[in-house]
Protein backbone atom coordinates (compact mmCIF):
# COMPACT_ATOMS: atom_id res chain seq x y z
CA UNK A 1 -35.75 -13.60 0.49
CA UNK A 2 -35.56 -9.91 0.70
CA UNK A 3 -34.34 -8.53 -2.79
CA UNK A 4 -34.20 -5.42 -2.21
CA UNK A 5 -31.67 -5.89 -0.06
CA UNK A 6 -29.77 -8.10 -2.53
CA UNK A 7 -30.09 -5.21 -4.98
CA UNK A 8 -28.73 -2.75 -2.74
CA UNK A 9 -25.70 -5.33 -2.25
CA UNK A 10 -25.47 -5.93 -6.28
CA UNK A 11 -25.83 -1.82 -7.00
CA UNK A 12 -23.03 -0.56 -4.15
CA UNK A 13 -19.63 0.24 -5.92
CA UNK A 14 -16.59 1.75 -4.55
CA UNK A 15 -16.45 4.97 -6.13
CA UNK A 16 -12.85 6.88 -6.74
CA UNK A 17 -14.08 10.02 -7.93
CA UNK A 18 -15.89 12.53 -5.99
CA UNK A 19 -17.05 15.49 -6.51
CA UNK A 20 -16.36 18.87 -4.05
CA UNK A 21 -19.54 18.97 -3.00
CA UNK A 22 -20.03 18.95 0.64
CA UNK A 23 -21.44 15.79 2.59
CA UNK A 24 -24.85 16.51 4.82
CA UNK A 25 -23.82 15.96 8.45
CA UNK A 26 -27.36 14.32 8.63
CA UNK A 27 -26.48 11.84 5.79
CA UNK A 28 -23.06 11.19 7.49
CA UNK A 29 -25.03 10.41 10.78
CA UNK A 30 -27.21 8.30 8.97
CA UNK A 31 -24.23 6.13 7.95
CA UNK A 32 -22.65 6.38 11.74
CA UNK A 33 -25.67 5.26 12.85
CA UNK A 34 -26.08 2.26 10.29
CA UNK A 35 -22.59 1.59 11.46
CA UNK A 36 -23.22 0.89 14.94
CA UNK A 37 -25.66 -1.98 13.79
CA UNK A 38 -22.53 -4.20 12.11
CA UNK A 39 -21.93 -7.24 13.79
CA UNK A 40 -19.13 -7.91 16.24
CA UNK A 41 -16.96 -10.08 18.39
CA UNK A 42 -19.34 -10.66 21.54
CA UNK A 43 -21.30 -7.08 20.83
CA UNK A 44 -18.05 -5.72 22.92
CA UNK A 45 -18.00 -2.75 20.79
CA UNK A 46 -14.58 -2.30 20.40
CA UNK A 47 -14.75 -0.37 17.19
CA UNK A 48 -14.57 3.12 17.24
CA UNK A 49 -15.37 6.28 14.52
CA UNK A 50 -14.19 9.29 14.27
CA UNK A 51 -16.00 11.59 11.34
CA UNK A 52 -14.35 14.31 9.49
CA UNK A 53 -15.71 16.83 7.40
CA UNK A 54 -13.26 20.10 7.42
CA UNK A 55 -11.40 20.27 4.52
CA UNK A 56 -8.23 20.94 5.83
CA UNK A 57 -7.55 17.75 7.86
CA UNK A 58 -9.41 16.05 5.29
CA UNK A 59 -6.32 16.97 2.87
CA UNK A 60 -3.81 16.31 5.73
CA UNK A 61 -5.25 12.91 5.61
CA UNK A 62 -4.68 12.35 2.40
CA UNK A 63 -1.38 13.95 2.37
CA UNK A 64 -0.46 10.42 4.53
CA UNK A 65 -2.90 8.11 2.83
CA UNK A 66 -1.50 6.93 -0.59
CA UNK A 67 -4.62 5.34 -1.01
CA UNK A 68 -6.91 7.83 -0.85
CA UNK A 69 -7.19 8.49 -4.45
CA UNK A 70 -10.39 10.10 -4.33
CA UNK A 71 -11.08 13.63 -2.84
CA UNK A 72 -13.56 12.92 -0.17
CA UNK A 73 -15.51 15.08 1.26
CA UNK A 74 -15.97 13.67 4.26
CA UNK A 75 -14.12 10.31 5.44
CA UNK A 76 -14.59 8.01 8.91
CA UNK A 77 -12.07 6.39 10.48
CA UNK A 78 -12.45 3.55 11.99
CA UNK A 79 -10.58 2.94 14.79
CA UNK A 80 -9.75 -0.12 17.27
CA UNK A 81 -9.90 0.40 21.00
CA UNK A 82 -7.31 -1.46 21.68
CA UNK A 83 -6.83 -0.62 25.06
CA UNK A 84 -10.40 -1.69 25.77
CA UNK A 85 -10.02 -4.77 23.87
CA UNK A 86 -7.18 -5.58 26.21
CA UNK A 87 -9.19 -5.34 29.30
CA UNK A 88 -11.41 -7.41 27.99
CA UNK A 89 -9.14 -10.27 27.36
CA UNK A 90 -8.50 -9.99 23.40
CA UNK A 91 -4.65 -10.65 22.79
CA UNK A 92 -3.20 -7.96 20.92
CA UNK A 93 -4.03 -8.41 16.64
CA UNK A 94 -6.74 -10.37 17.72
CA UNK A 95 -7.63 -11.11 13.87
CA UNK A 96 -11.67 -10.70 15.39
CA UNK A 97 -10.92 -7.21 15.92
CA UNK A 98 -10.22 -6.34 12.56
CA UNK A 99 -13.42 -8.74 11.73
CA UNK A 100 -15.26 -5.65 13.61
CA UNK A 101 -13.61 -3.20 11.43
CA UNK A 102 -14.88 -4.85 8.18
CA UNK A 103 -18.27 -5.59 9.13
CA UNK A 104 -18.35 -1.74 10.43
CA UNK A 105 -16.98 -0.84 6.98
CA UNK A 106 -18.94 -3.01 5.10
CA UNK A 107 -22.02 -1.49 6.90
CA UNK A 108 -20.93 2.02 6.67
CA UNK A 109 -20.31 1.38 2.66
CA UNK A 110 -23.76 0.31 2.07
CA UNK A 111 -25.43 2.85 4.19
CA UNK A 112 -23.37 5.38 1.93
CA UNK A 113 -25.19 3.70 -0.88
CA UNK A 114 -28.56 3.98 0.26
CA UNK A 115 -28.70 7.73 1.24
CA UNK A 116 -27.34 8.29 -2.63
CA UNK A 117 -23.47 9.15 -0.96
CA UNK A 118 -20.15 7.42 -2.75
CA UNK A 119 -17.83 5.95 -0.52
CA UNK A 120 -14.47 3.71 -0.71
CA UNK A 121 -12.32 2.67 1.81
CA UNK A 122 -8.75 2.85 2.39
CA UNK A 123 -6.15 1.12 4.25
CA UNK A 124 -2.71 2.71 2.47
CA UNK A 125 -2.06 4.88 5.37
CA UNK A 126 0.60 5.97 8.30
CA UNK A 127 -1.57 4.59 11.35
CA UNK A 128 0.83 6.71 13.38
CA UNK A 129 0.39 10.33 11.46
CA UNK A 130 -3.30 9.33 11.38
CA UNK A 131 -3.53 8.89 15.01
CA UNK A 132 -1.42 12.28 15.34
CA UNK A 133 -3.56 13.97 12.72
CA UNK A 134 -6.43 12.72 14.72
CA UNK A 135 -5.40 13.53 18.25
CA UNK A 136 -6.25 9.57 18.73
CA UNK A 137 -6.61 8.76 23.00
CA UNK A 138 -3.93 6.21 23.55
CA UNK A 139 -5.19 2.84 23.29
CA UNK A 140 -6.69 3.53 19.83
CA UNK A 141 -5.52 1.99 16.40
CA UNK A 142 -7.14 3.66 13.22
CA UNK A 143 -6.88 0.87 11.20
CA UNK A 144 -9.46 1.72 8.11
CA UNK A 145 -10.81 4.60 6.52
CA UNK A 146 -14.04 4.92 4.83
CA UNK A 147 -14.09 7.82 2.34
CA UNK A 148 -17.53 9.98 1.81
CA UNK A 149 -18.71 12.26 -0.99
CA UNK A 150 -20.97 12.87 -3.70
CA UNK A 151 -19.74 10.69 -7.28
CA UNK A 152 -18.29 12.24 -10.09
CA UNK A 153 -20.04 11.75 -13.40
CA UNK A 154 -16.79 9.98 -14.76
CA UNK A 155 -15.29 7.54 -13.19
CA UNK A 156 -11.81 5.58 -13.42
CA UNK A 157 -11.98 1.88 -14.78
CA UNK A 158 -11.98 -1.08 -12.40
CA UNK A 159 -8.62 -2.12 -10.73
CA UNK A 160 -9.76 -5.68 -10.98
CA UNK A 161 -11.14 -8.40 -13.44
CA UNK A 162 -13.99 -6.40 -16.10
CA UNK A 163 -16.73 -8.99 -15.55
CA UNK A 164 -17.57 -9.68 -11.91
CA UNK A 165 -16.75 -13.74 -11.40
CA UNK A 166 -19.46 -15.60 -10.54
CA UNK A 167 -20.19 -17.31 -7.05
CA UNK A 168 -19.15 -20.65 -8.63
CA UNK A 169 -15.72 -19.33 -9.66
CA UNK A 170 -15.11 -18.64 -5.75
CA UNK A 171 -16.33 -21.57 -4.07
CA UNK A 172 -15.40 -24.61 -3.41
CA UNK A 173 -17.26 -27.30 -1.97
CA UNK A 174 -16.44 -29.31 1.38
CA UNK A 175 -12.86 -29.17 0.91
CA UNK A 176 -10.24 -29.64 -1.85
CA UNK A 177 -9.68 -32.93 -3.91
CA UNK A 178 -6.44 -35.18 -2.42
C-alpha cells in the first residue's frame, strides 16, 4: 500500500481563506496537468478547463458565485462539453458526465495540495453569467469551480461534524437489514 499517497488524501483540506498572493502559472499548470489524468466515462474526455488568473474576472466570478467565499487567486472551471458528449451518444445530464467533473475536481484538489496551493470548490453559481463571463463556445456547461490560492494563516471553522466520522459510520455492508 502506498502511504504516502494515503497521507496526501488524509492532509488535503478545503481551505476558505486565501491569501492575495498571486498563484504561479507553473503551479496552476501543474494542477491542469494532474487534472487531465482523472478518470472518466470511456477516456472520452468530455471535461473541459478553463484557468483564470486576472483579478478582475476573478471578482466578476465571484460577484455570481455565492459560494465562493474565499478570495482566490486563481480558480478553474470545469466545464462539460456537452455538445461533444452529444455526438458521442451521452443523453443530455448523463449523471457520468458530472462523474468526470468530480474525479477532475477531486484530482485538481489534491494536486493543489501537493504543490503547497489551497483550493476549494464551488458549485453556488449562475452557469449562465459564468458561461457569459467566460465567453463559453456553445455546447459547454461550466458546471464546477475549483478555487486556487495561497492559505491564510486563520482559517474559518468546519461547516460540518468537528471529528471526521469514521469509515464504519459510512458503510454498510451488503445491503440493509429487512
Amino acid at each position: 500500500m502506498n502511504e504516502a499517497v494515503l497521507e496526501a488524501i488524509r492532509r488535503r483540506r478545503v481551505v476558505r481563506s486565501m491569501t492575495g498572493a498571486p498563484v504561479d502559472r507553473a503551479d496552476l499548470e501543474r494542477v491542469l496537468e494532474a487534472a487531465r489524468f482523472a478518470p472518466n466515462a470511456g477516456n472520452r474526455r468530455l471535461q473541459r478547463f478553463v484557468a483564470v488568473q486576472d483579478a478582475s474576472t476573478l471578482r466578476v466570478l465571484r460577484m455570481v458565485s455565492p459560494g465562493m467565499l474565499q478570495r482566490p487567486s486563481a480558480a478553474i472551471v470545469v466545464c462539460v462539453d456537452c455538445a461533444r458528449a452529444e455526438q458521442l451518444g451521452f443523453a443530455p445530464g448523463s449523471r457520468g458526465l458530472y462523474v468526470d467533473v468530480g474525479t477532475a475536481a477531486a484530482t485538481m484538489l489534491l494536486a493543489a495540495s501537493a504543490v503547497g496551493l489551497g483550493a476549494g470548490p464551488v458549485t453556488s453559481f449562475s452557469r449562465a453569467a459564468v458561461a457569459e463571463v467566460l465567453n463559453l463556445p456553445p455546447g459547454w456547461s461550466p458546471e464546477l469551480i475549483v478555487c486556487l490560492g495561497h492559505p491564510a494563516a486563520e482559517q474559518p471553522p468546519p461547516m460540518g461534524p468537528r471529528r471526521p466520522l469514521a469509515w464504519q459510520e459510512l458503510t454498510h455492508w451488503e445491503r440493509f437489514p429487512a
